[in-house]
Protein backbone atom coordinates (compact mmCIF):
# COMPACT_ATOMS: atom_id res chain seq x y z
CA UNK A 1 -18.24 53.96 -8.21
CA UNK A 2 -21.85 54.87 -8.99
CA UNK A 3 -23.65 52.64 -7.10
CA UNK A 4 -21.74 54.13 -4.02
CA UNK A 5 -22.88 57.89 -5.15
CA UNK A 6 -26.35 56.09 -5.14
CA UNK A 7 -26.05 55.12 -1.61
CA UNK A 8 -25.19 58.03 0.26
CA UNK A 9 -21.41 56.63 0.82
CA UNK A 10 -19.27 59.92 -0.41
CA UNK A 11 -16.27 61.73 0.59
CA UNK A 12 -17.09 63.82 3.60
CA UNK A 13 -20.14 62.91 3.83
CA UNK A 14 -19.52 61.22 7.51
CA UNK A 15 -18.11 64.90 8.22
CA UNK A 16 -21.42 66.84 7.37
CA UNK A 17 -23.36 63.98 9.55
CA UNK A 18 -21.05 64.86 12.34
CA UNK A 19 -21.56 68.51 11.52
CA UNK A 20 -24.74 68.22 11.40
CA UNK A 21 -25.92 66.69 14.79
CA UNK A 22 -23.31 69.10 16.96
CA UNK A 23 -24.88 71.86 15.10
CA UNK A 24 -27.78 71.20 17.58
CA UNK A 25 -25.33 71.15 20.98
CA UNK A 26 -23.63 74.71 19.76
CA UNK A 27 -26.78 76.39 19.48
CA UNK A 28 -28.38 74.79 22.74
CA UNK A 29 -25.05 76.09 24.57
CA UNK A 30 -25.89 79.48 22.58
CA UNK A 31 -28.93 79.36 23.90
CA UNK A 32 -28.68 78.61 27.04
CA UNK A 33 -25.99 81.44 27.57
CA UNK A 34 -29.11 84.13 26.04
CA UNK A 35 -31.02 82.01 29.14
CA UNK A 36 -27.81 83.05 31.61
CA UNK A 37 -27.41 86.57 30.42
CA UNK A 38 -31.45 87.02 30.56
CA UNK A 39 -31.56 86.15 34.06
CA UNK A 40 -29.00 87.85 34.96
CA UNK A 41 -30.39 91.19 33.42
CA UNK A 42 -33.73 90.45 35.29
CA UNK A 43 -35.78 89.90 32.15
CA UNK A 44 -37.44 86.25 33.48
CA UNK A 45 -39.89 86.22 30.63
CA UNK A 46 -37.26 85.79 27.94
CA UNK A 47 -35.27 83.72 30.32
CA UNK A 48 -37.64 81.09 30.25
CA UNK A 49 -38.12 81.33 27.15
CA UNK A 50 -34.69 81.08 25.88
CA UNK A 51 -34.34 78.13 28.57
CA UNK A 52 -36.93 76.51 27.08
CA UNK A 53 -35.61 76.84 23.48
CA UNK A 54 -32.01 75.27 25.04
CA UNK A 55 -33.84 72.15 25.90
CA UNK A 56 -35.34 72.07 22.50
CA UNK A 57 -32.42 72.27 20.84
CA UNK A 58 -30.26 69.63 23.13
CA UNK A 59 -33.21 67.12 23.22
CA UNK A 60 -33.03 67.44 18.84
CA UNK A 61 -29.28 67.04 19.46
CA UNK A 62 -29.42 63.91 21.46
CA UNK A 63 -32.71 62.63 19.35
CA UNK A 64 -30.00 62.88 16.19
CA UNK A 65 -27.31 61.56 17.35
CA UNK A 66 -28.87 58.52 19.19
CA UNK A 67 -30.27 58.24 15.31
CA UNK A 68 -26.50 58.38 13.70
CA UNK A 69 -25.47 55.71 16.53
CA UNK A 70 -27.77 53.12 15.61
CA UNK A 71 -26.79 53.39 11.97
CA UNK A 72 -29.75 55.08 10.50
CA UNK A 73 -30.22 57.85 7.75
CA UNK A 74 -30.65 61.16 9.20
């Protein structure tokens, strides 16, 4: 039963990896709808900005869970 605590293997633990990596997918959606609402409001600086930050946060999504696929430790 220890040696399993040692490893990483725990109740819920394949829960908070889950968690974890869609984490990054809600707030690209989030910000991608500041990105929406910016535009639409006629403020392009922040627009692009917030667009920009959407990307960011979908490419970490996509980096992670490519990462969980394969097996490896987050």
């Amino acid at each position: 039963m220890k040696r399993d605590a040692e490893q990483g293997g725990g109740i819920g633990k394949g829960l908070f990896r889950t968690w974890s990596i869609w984490i990054w997918f809600v707030g690209a959606a989030a910000w991608f709808l500041v990105a929406a609402l910016s535009l639409h409001h006629h403020a392009l600086g922040s627009g692009v900005v917030a667009t920009a930050i959407s990307a960011l946060f979908l490419a970490a999504g996509m980096f992670f869970r490519k990462l969980a696929r394969r097996g490896q430790k987050l």
